[in-house]
N, C-alpha and C. Protein backbone atom coordinates (compact mmCIF):
# COMPACT_ATOMS: atom_id res chain seq x y z
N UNK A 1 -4.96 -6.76 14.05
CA UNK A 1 -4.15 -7.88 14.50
C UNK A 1 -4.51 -9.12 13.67
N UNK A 2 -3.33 -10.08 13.00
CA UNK A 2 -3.96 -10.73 12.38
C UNK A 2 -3.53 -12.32 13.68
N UNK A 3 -4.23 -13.43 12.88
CA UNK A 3 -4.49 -14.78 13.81
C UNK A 3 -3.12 -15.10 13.46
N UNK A 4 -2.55 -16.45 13.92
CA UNK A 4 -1.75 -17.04 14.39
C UNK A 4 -1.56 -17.97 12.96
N UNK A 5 -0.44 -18.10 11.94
CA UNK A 5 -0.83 -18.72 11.23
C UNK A 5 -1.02 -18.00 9.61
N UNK A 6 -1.52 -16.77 9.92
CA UNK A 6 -1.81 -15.74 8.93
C UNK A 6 -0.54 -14.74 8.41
N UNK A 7 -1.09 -13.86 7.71
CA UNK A 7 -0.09 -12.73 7.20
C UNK A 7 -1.21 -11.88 6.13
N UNK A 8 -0.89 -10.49 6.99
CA UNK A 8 -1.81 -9.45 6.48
C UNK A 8 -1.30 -8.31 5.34
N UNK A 9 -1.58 -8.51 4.26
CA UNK A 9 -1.19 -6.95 3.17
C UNK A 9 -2.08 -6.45 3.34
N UNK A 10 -1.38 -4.78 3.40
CA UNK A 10 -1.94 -3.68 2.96
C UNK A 10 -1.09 -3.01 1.82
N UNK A 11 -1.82 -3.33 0.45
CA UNK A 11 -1.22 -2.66 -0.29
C UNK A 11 -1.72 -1.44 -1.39
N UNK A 12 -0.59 -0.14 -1.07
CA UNK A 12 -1.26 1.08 -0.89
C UNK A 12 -0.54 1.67 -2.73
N UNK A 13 -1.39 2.07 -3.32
CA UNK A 13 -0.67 3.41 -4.42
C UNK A 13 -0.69 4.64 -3.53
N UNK A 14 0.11 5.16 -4.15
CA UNK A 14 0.73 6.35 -3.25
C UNK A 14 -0.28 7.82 -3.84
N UNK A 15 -0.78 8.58 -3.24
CA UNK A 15 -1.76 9.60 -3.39
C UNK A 15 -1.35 10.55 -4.46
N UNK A 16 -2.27 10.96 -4.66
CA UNK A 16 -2.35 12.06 -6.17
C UNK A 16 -1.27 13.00 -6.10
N UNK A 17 -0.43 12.96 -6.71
CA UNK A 17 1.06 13.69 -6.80
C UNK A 17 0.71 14.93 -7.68
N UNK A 18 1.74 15.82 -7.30
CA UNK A 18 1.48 17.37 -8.25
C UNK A 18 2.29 17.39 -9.48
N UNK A 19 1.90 18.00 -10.49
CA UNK A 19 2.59 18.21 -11.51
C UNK A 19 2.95 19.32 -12.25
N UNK A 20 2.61 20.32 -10.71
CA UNK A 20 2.79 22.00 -11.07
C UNK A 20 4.35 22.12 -11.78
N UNK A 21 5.19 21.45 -11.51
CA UNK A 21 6.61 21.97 -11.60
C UNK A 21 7.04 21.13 -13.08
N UNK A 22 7.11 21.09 -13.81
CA UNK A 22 7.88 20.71 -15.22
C UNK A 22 9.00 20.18 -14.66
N UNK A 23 9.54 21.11 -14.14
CA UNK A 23 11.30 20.39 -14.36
C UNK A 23 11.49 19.73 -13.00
N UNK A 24 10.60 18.79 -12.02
CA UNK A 24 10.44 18.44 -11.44
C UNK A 24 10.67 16.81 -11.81
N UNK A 25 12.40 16.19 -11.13
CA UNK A 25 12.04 14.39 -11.58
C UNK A 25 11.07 14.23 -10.91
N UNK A 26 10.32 13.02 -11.97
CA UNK A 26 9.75 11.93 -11.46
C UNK A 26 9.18 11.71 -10.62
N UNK A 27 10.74 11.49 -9.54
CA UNK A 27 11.25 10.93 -8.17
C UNK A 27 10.71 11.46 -7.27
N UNK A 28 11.11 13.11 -7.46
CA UNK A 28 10.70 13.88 -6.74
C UNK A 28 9.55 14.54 -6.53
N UNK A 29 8.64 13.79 -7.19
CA UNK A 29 7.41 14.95 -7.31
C UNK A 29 6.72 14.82 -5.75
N UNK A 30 5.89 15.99 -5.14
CA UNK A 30 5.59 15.92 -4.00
C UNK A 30 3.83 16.40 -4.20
N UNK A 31 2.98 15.58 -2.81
CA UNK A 31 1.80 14.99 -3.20
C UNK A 31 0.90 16.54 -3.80
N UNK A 32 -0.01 16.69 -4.43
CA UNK A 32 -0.51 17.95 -4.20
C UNK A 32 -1.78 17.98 -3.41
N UNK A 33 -2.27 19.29 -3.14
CA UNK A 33 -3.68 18.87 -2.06
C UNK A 33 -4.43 18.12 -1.97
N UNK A 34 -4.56 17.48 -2.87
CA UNK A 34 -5.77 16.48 -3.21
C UNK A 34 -5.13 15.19 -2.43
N UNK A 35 -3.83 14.93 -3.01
CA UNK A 35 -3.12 13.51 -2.64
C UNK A 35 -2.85 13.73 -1.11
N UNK A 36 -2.33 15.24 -0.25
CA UNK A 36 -2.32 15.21 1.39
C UNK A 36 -3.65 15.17 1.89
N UNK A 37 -4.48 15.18 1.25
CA UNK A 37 -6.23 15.09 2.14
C UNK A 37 -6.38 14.17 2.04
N UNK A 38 -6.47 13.09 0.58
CA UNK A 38 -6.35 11.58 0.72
C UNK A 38 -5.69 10.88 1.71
N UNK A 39 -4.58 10.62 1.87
CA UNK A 39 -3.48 10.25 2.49
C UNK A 39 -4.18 10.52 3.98
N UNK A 40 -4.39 11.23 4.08
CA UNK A 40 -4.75 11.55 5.88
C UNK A 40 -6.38 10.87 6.16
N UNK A 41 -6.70 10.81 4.97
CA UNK A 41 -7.92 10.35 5.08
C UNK A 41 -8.13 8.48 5.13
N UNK A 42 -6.86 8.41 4.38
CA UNK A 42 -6.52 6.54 4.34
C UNK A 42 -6.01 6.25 5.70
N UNK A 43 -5.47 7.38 6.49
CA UNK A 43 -4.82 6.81 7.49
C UNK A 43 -5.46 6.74 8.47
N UNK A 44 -6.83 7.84 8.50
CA UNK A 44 -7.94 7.45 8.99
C UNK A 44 -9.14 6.39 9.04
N UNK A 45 -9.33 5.70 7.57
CA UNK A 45 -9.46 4.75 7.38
C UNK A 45 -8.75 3.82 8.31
N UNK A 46 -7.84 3.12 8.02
CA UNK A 46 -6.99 2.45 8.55
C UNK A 46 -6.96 2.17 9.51
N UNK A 47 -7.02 3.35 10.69
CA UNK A 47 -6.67 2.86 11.83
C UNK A 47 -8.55 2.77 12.43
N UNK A 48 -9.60 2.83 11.98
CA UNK A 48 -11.07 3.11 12.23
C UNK A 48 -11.21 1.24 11.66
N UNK A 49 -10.33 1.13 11.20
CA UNK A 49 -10.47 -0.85 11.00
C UNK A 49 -9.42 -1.44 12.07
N UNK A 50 -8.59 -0.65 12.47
CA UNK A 50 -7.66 -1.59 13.15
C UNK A 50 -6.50 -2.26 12.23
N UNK A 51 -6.30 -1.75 10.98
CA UNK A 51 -5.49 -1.85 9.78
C UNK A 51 -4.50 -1.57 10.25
N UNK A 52 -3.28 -2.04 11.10
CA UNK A 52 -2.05 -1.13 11.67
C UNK A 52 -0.91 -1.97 11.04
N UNK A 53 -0.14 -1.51 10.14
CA UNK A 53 0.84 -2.77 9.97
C UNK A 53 1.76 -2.59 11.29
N UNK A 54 3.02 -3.70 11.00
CA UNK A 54 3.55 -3.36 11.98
C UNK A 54 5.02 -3.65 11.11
N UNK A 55 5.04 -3.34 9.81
CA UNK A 55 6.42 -3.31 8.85
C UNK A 55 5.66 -2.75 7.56
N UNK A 56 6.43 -1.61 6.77
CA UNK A 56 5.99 -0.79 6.23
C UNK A 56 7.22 -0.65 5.03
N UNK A 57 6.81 -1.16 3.85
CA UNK A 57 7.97 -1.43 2.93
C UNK A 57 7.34 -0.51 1.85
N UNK A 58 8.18 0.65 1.30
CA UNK A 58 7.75 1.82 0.66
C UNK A 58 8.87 2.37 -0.16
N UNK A 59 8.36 2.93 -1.41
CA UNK A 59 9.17 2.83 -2.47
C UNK A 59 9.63 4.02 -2.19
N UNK A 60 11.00 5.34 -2.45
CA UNK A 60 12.04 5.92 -2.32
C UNK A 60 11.49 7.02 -3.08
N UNK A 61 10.39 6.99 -3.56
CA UNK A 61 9.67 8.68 -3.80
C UNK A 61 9.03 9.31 -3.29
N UNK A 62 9.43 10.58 -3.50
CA UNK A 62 8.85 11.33 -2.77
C UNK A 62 7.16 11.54 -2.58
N UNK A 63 6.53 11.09 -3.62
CA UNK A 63 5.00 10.93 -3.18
C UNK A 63 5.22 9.79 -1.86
N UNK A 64 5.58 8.42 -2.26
CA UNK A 64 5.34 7.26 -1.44
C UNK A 64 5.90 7.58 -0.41
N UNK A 65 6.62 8.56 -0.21
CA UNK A 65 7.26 8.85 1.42
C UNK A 65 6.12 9.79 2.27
N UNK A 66 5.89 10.82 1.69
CA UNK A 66 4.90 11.54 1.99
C UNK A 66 3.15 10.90 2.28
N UNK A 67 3.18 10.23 1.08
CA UNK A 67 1.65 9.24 1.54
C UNK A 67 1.77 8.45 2.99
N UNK A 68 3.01 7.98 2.61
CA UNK A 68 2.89 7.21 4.61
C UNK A 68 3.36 8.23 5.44
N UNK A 69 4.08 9.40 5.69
CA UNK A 69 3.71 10.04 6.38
C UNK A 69 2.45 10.42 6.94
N UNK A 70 1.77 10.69 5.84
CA UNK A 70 0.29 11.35 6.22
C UNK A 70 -0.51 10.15 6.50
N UNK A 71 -0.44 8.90 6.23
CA UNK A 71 -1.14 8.17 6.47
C UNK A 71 -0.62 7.83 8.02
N UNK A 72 0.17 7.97 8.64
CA UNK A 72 0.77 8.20 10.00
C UNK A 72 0.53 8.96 11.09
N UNK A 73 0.34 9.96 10.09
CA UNK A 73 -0.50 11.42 11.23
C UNK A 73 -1.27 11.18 12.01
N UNK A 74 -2.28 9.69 11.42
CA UNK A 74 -3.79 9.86 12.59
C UNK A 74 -2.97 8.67 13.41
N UNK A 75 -3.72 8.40 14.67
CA UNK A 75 -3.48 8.22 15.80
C UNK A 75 -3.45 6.37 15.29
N UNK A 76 -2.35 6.09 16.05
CA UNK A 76 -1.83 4.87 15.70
C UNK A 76 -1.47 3.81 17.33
N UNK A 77 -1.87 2.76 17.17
CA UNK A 77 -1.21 2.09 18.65
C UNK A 77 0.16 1.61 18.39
N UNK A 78 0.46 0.80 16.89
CA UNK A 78 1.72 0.26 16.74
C UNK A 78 2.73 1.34 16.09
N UNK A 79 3.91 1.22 16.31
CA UNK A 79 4.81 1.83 15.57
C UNK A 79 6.03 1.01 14.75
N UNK A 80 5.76 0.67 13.39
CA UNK A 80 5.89 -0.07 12.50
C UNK A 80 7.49 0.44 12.30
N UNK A 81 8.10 -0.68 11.84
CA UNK A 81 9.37 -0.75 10.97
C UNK A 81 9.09 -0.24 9.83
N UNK A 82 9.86 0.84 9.58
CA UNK A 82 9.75 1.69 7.94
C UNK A 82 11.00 1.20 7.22
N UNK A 83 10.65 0.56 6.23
CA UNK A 83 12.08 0.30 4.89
C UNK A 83 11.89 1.12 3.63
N UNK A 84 12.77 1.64 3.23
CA UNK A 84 12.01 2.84 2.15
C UNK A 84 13.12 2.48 1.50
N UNK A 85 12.35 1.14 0.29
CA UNK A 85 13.50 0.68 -0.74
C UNK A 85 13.26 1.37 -2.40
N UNK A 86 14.31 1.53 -3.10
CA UNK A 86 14.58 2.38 -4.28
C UNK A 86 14.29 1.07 -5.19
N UNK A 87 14.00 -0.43 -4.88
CA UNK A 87 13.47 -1.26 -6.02
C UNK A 87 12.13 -1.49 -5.88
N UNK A 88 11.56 -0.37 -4.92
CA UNK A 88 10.20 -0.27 -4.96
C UNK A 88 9.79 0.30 -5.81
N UNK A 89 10.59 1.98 -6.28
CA UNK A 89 9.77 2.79 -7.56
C UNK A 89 10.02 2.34 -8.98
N UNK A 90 8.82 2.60 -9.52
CA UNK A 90 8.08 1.73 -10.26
C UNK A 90 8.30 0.05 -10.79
N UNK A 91 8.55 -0.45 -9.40
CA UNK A 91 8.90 -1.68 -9.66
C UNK A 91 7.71 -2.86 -10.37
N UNK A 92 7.78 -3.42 -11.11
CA UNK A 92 7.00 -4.71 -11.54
C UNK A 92 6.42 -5.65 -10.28
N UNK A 93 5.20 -6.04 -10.58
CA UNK A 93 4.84 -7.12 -9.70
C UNK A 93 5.52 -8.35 -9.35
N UNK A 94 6.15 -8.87 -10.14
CA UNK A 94 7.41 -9.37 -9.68
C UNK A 94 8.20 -9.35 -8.51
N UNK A 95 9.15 -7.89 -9.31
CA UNK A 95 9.81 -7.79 -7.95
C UNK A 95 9.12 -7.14 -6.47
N UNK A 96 8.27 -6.64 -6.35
CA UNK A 96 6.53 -6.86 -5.17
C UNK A 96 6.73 -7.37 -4.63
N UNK A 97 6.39 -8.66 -5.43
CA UNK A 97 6.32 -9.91 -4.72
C UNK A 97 7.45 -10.44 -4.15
N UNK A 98 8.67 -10.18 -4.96
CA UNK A 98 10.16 -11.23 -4.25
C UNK A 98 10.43 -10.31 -2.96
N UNK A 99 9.95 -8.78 -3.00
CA UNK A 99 10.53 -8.15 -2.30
C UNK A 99 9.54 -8.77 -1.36
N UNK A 100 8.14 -8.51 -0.94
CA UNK A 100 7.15 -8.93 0.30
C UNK A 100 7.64 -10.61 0.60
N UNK A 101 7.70 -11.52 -0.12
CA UNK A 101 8.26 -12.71 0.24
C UNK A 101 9.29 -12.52 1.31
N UNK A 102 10.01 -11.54 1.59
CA UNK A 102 11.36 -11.48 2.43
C UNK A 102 10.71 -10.32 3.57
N UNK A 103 9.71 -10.38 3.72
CA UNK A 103 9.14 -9.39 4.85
C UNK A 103 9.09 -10.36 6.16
N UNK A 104 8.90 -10.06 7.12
CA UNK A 104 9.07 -10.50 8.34
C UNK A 104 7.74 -10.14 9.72
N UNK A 105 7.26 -9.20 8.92
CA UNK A 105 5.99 -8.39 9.99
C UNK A 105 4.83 -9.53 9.89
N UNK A 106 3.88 -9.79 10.72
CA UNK A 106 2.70 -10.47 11.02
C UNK A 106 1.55 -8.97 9.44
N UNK A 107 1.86 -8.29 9.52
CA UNK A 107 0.81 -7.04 8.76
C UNK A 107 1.71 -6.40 8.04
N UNK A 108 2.21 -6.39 6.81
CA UNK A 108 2.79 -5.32 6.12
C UNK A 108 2.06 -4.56 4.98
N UNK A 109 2.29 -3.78 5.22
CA UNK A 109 2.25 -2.57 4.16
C UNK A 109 3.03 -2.27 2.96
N UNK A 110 2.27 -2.03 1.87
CA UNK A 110 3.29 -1.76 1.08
C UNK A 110 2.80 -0.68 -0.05
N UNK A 111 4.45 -0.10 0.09
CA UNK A 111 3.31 1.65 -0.94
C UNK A 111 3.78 1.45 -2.07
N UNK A 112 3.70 1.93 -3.35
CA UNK A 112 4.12 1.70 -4.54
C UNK A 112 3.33 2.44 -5.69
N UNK A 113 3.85 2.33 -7.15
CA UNK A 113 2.76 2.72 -8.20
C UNK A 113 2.62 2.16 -9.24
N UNK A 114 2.18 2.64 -9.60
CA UNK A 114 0.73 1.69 -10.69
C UNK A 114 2.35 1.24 -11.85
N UNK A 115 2.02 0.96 -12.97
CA UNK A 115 1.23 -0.10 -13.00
C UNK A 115 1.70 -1.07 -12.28
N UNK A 116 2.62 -1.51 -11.13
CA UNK A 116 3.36 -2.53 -10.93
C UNK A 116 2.40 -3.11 -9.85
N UNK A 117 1.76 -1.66 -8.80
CA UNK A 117 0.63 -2.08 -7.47
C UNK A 117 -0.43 -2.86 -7.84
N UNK A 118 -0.99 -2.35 -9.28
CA UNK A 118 -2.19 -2.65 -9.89
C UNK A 118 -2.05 -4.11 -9.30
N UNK A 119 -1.02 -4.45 -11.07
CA UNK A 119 -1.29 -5.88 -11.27
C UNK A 119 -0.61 -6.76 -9.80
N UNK A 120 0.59 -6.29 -9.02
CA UNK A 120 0.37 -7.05 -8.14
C UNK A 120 -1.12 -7.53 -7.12
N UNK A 121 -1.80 -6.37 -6.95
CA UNK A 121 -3.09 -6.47 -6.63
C UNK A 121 -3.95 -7.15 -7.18
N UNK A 122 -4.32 -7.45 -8.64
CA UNK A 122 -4.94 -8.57 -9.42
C UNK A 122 -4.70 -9.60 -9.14
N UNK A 123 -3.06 -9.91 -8.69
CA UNK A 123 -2.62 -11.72 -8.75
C UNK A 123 -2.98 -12.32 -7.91
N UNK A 124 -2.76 -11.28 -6.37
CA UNK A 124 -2.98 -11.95 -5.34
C UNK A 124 -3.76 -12.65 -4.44
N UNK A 125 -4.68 -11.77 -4.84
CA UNK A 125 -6.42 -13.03 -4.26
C UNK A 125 -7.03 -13.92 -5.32
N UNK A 126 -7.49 -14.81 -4.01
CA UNK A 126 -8.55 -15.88 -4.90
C UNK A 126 -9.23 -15.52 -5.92
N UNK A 127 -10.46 -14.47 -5.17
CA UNK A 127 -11.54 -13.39 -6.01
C UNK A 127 -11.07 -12.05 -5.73
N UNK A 128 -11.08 -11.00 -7.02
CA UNK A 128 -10.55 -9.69 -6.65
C UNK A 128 -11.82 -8.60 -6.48
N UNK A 129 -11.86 -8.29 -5.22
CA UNK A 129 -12.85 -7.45 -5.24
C UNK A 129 -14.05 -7.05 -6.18
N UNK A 130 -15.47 -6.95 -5.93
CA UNK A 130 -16.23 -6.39 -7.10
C UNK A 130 -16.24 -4.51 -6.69
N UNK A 131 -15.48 -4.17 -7.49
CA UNK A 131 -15.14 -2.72 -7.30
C UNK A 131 -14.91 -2.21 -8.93
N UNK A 132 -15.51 -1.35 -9.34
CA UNK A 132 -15.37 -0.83 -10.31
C UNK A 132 -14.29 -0.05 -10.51
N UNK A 133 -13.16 0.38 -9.37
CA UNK A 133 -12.13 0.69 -9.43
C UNK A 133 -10.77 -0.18 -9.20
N UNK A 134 -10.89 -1.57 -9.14
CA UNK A 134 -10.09 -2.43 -8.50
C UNK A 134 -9.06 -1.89 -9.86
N UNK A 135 -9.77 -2.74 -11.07
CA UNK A 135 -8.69 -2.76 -11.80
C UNK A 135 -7.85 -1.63 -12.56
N UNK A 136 -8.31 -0.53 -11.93
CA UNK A 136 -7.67 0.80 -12.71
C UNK A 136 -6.69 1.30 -11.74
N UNK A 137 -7.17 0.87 -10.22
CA UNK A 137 -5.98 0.92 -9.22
C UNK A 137 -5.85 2.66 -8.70
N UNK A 138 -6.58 3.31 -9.26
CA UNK A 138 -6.23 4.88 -8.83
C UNK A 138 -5.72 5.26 -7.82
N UNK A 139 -4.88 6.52 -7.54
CA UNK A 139 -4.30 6.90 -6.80
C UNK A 139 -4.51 6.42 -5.42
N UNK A 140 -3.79 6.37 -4.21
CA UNK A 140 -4.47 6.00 -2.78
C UNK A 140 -5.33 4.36 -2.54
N UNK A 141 -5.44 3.84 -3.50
CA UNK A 141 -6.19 2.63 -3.09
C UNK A 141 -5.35 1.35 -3.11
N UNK A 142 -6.35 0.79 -2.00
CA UNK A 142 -5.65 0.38 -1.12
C UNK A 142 -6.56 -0.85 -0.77
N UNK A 143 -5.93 -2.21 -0.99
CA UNK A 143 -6.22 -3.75 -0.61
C UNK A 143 -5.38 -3.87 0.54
N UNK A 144 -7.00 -4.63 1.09
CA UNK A 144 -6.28 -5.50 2.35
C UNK A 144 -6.53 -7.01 2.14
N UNK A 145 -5.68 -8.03 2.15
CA UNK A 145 -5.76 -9.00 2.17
C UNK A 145 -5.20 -10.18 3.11
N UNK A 146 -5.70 -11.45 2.85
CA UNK A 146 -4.69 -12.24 4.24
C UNK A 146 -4.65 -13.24 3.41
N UNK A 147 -3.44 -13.90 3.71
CA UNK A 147 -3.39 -15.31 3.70
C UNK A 147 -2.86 -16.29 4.95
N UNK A 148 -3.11 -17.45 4.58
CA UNK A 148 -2.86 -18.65 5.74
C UNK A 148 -1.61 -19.20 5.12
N UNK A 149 -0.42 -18.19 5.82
CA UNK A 149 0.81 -18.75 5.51
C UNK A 149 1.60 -18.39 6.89
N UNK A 150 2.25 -18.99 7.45
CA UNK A 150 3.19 -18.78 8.73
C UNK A 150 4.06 -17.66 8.39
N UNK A 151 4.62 -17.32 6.97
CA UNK A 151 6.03 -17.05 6.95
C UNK A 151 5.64 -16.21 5.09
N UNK A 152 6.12 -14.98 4.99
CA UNK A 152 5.80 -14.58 3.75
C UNK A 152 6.58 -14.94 2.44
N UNK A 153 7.74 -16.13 2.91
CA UNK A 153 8.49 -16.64 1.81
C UNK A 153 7.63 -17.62 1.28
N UNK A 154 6.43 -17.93 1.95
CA UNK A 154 5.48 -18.92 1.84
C UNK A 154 4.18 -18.19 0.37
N UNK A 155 4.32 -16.82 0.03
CA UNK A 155 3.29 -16.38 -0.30
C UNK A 155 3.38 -16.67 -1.88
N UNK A 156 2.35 -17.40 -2.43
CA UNK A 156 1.83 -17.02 -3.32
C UNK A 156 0.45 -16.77 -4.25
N UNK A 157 1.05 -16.23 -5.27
CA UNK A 157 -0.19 -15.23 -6.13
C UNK A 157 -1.57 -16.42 -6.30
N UNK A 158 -2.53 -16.03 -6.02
CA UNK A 158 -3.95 -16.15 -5.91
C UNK A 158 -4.25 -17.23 -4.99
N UNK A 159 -3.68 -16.96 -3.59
CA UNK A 159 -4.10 -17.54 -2.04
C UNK A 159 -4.69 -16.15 -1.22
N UNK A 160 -4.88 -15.17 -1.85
CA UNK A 160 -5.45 -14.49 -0.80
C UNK A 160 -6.67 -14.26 -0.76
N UNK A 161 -7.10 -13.97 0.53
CA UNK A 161 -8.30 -14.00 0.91
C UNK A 161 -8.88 -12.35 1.10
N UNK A 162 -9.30 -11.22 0.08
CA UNK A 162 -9.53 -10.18 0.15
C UNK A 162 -10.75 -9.22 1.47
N UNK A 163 -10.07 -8.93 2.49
CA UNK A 163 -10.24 -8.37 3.62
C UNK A 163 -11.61 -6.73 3.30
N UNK A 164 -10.79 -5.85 2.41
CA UNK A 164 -10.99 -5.03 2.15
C UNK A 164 -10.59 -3.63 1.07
N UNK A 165 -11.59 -3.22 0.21
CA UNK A 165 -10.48 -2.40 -0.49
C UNK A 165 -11.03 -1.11 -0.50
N UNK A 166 -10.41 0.14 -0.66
CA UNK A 166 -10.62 1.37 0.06
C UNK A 166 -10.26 2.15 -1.21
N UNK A 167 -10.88 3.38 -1.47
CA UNK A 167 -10.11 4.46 -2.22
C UNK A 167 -10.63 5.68 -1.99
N UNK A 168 -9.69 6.16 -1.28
CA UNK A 168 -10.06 7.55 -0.63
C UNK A 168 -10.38 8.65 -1.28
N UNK A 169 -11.30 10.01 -1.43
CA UNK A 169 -11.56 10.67 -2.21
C UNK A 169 -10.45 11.77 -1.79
N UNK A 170 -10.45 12.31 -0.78
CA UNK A 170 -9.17 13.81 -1.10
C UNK A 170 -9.94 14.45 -0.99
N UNK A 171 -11.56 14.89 -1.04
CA UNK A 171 -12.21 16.01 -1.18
C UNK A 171 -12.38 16.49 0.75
N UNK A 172 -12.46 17.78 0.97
CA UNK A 172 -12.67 18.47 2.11
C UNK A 172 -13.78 17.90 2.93
């Protein structure tokens, strides 16, 4: 739950996708074991902080659909507004940002992939995590941040205040 005043990201890369299939778009690729053990394991994370968004803005592939599924599976109190927009995949930090500016949730979420999650993730806090994985952004990881803005048309790049950052392993 965030304070009165605030506005909470969670912003997620979408879990280790398979690449068994060649003639498989892009679009479509679906997570492979590694990326559904992650994924269930972030969503365990998540809710073991109290991380619950309560609006969930996720890009139109099939990994990023599947990662918040599974990140859904574990036991949740809120049940979030899902928008599953197509100028999410592989969108630029840019449009990230114009898109989260027009969010409306007190906690949103947002799934996406590299490189666009990365660098949105670089801009947005004050100080960016000391994580030896921040800036490579790998699969599943995942910033939490806040800022002191009423309203997310209010947000901008390097006011946030970095909460937490996570990267789930996938292993058994």
């Amino acid at each position: 739950m965030t304070p009165a005043g605030h506005r909470r990201l969670i912003l997620t890369r979408h879990t280790k996708s398979s690449w068994d299939d060649p003639t498989t778009a892009d679009h479509d690729r679906p997570l492979n074991g590694r990326g559904r053990r992650a994924a269930l394991e972030l969503g365990e994370w998540l809710g073991s902080r109290g991380y619950e968004p309560d609006e969930v803005l996720c890009s139109t592939a099939n990994r990023t659909r599947e990662t918040w599924a599974r990140i859904v599976a574990a036991p949740v109190e809120v049940t979030p507004a899902v928008s599953y927009l197509d100028a999410l995949y592989h969108a630029s930090p840019d449009v990230m940002l114009n898109i989260l500016q027009g969010a409306s949730g007190d906690c949103v979420m947002m799934l996406g992939h590299n490189p666009g999650i990365a660098e949105l993730a670089a801009m947005l806090p004050a100080r960016a995590p000391i994580d030896p994985d921040f800036k490579r952004y790998p699969t599943g990881a995942t910033l939490v941040v806040d800022f002191e803005i009423a309203s997310w048309s209010d947000l901008r790049p390097g006011a946030g205040s970095v909460l937490d950052f996570f990267v789930p392993s996938g292993r058994d």
